[in-house]
Protein backbone atom coordinates (compact mmCIF):
# COMPACT_ATOMS: atom_id res chain seq x y z
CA UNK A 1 42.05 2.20 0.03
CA UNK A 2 39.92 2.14 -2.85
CA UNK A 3 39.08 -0.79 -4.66
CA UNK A 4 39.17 -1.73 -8.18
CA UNK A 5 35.69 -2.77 -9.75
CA UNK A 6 34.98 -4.99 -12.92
CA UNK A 7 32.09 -6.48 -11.71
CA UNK A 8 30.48 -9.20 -13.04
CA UNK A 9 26.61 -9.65 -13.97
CA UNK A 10 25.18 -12.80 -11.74
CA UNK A 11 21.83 -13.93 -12.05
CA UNK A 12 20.02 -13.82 -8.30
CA UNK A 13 19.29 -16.56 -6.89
CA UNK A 14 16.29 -17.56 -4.61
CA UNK A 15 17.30 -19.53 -1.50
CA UNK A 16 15.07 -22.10 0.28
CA UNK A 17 16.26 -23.60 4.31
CA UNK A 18 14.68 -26.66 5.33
CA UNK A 19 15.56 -29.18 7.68
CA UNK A 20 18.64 -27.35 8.87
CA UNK A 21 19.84 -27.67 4.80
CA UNK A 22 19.86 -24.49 2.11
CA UNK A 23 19.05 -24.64 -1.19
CA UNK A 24 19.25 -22.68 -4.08
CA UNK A 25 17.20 -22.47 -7.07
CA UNK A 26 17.96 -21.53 -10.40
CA UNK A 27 16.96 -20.15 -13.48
CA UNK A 28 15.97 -22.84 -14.81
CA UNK A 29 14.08 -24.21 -11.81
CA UNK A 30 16.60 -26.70 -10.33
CA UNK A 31 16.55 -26.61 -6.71
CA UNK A 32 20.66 -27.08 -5.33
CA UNK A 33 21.89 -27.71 -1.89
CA UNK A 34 24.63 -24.75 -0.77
CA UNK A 35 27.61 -25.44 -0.61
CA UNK A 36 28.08 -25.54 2.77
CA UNK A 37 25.58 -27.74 3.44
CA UNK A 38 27.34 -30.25 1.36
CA UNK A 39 30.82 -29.32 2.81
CA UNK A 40 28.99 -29.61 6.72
CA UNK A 41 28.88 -33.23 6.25
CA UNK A 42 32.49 -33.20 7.23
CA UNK A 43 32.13 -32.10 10.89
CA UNK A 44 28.41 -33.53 11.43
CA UNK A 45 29.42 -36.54 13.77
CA UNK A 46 31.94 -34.34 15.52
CA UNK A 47 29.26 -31.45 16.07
CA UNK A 48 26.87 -33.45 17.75
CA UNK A 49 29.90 -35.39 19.95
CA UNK A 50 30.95 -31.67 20.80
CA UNK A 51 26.91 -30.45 21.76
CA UNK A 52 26.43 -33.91 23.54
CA UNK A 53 29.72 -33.26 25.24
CA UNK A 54 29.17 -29.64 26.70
CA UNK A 55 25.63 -29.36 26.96
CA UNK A 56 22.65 -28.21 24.41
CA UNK A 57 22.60 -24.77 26.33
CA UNK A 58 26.10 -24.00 26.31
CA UNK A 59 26.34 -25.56 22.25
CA UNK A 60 23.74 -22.96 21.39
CA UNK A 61 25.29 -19.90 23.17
CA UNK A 62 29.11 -20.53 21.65
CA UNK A 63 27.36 -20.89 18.42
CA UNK A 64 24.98 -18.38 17.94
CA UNK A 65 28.03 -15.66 19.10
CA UNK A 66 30.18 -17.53 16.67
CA UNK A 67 27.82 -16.87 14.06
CA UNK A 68 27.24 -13.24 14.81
CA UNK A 69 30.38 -12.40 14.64
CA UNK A 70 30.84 -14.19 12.10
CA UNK A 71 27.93 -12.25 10.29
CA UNK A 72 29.66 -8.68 11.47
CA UNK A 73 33.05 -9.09 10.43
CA UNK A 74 32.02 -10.62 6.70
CA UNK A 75 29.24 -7.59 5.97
CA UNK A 76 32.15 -4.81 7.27
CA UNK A 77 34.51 -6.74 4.63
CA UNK A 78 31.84 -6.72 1.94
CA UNK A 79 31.21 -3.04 2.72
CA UNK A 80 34.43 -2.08 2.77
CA UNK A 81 35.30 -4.14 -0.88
CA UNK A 82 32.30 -2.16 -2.36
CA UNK A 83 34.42 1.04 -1.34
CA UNK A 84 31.70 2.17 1.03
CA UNK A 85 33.68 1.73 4.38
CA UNK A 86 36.79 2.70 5.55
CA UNK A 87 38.97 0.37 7.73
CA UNK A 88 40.15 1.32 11.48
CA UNK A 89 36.86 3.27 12.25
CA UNK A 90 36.70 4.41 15.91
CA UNK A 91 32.85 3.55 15.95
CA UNK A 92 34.16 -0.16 16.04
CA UNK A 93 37.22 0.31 18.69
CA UNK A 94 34.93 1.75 20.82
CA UNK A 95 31.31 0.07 20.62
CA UNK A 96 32.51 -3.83 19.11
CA UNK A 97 35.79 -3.77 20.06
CA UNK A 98 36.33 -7.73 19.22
CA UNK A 99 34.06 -6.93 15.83
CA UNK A 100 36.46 -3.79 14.62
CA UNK A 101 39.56 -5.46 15.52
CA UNK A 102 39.13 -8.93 13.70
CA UNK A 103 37.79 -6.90 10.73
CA UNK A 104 40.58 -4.43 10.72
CA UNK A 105 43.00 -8.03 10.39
CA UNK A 106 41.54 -8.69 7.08
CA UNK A 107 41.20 -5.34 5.79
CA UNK A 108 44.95 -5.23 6.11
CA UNK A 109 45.03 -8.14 4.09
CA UNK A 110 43.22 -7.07 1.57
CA UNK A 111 44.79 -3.70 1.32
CA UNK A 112 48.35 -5.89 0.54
CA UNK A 113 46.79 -8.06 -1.86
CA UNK A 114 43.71 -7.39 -3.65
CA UNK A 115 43.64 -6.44 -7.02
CA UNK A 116 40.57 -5.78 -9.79
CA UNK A 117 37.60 -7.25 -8.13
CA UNK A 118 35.32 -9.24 -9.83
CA UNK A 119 32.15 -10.43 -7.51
CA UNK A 120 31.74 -9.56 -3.95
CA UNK A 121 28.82 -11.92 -2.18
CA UNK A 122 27.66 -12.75 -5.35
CA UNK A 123 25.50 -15.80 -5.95
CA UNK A 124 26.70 -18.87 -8.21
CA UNK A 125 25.64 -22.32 -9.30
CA UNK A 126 27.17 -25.10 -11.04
CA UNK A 127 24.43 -27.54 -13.05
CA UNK A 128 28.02 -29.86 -13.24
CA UNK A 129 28.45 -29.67 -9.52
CA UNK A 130 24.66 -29.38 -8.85
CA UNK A 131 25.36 -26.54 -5.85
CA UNK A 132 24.85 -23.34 -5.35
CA UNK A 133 26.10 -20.69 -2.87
CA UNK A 134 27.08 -17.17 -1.86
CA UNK A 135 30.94 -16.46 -2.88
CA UNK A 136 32.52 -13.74 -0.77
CA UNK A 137 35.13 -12.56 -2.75
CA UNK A 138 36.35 -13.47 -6.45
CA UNK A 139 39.52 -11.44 -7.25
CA UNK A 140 43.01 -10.46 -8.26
CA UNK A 141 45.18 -12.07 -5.19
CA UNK A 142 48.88 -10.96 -5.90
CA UNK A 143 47.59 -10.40 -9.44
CA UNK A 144 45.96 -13.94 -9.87
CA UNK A 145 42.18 -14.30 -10.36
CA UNK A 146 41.02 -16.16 -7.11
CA UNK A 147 37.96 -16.77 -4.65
CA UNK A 148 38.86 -15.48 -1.68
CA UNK A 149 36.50 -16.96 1.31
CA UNK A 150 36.88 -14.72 4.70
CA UNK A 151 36.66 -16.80 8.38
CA UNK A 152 36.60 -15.84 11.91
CA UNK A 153 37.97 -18.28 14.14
CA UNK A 154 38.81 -17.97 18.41
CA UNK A 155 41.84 -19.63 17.76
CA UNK A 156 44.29 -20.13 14.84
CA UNK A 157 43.70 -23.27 12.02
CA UNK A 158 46.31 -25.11 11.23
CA UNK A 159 46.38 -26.02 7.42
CA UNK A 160 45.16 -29.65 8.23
CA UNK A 161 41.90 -28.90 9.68
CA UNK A 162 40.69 -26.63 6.71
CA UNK A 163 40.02 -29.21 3.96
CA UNK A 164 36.10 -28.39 4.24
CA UNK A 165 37.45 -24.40 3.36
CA UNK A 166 39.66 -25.82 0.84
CA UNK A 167 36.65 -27.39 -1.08
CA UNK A 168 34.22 -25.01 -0.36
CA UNK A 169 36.05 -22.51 -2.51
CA UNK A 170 37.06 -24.75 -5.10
CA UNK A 171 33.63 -25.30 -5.97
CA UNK A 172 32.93 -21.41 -5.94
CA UNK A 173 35.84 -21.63 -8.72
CA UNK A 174 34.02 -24.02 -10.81
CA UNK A 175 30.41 -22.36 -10.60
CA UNK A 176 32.15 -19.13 -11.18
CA UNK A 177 33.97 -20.12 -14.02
CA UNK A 178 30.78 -22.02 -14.89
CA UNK A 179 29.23 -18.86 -15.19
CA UNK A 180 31.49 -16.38 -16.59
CA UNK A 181 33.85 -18.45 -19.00
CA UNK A 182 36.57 -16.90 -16.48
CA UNK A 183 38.94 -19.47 -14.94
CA UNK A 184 39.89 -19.46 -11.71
CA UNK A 185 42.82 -21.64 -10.21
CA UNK A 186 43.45 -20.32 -7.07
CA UNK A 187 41.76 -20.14 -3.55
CA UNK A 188 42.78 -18.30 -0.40
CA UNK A 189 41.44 -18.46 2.80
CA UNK A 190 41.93 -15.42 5.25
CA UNK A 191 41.13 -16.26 8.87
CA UNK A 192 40.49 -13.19 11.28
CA UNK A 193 41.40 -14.99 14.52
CA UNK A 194 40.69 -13.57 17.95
CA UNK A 195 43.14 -12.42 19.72
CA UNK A 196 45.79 -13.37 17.27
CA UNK A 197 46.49 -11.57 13.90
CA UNK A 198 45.15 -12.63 10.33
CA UNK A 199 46.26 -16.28 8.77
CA UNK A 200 46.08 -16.81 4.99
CA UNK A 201 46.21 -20.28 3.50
CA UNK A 202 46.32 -20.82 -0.41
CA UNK A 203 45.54 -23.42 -2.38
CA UNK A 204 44.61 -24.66 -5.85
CA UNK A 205 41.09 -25.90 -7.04
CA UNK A 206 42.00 -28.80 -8.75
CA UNK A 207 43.99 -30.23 -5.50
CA UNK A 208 40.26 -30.10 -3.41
CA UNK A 209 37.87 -30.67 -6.58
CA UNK A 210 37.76 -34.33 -6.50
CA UNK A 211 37.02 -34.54 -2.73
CA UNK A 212 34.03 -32.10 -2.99
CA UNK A 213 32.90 -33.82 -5.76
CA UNK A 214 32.75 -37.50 -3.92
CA UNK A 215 31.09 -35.44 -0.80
CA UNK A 216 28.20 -34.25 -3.37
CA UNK A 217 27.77 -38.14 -4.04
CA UNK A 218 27.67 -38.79 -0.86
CA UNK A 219 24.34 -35.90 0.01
CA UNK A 220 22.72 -37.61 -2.52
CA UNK A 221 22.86 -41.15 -0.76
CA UNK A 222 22.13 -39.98 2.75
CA UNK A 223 19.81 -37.08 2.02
């Protein structure tokens, strides 16, 4: 499939990590945490009971093969968005087996649903919000503008346990719209899980807003 593109222009932003936080400065100097930095204070006291409860060793292993494929299956979607990959390659079947199949789950997805696209991994900020981050996907959805934020998972979510998803990409909505004048109501979350078959959850900014916004006031006090 070949996707529609009405890119927008974004202004690039510089990021800076330290102390296990990123931050993202903009043009006009301002220096914002990410947006999952702010959104990781959700799970911090149940990270470290899980890493104290298995073992530093064993933490580090499940999460650094978490994150890579996490890392694998999101550039094969952005490549394949920017209409410079094709889906169900044999080169994945064959050599990342676990890779090609959980990014073949949400290239069917896509294929049913996307529309025009308007920002793939594009940078935003929000001087309201004071955050910045890395959207994956702002697009038609079913033919209504949305950010669309792509997970892998080793076993399916239920809708419950995804409020830090939820809010994550309602702030993406606000610094996008901050940006571009261009509203954005709706946010879906597609899951490639392992093993499993896609999941997609929707929801609508303004339900998840609120709750980011008291977890921003909250960095500030404990930062």
């Amino acid at each position: 499939m070949k996707f529609k593109h009405e890119l927008v222009e974004l202004f690039q932003l510089k990021t800076v990590t330290g102390n296990s936080k990123r931050f993202y400065e903009t043009p006009e100097g301002d220096r914002y945490p990410s947006v999952t930095t702010i959104t990781g204070l959700l799970s911090r006291e149940a990270i470290q009971a899980w890493r104290l409860r298995v073992g530093e060793e064993a933490a580090n292993k499940i999460t650094k093969a978490a994150t890579t494929r996490g890392t694998k299956v999101h550039k094969l979607a952005e490549l394949y968005l920017r209409n410079e990959l094709v889906s169900q390659s044999s080169l994945f079947e064959e050599e990342m087996p676990l890779i090609g199949e959980m990014f073949n789950q949400l290239a069917e997805e896509l294929d049913k649903h996307v529309g025009t696209v308007k920002a793939i991994e594009a940078p935003l900020y929000s001087n309201a919000l004071r955050v910045g981050g890395t959207v994956d996907l702002v697009a038609e959805w079913d033919g209504v503008l949305s950010v669309i934020d792509f997970k892998t998972s080793s076993k399916p979510k239920r809708v419950d346990w995804i409020d830090a998803y939820f809010m994550q990409s309602a702030a993406y909505a606000v610094m996008f719209e901050e940006r571009t004048q261009m509203p954005v109501s709706q946010v879906v979350i597609a899951i490639a899980v392992e093993k499993h078959g896609p999941q997609v959850f929707y929801g609508k900014r303004e339900d998840y807003i609120e709750q980011f916004k008291d977890l921003r006031a909250k960095f500030d006090i404990i930062d």
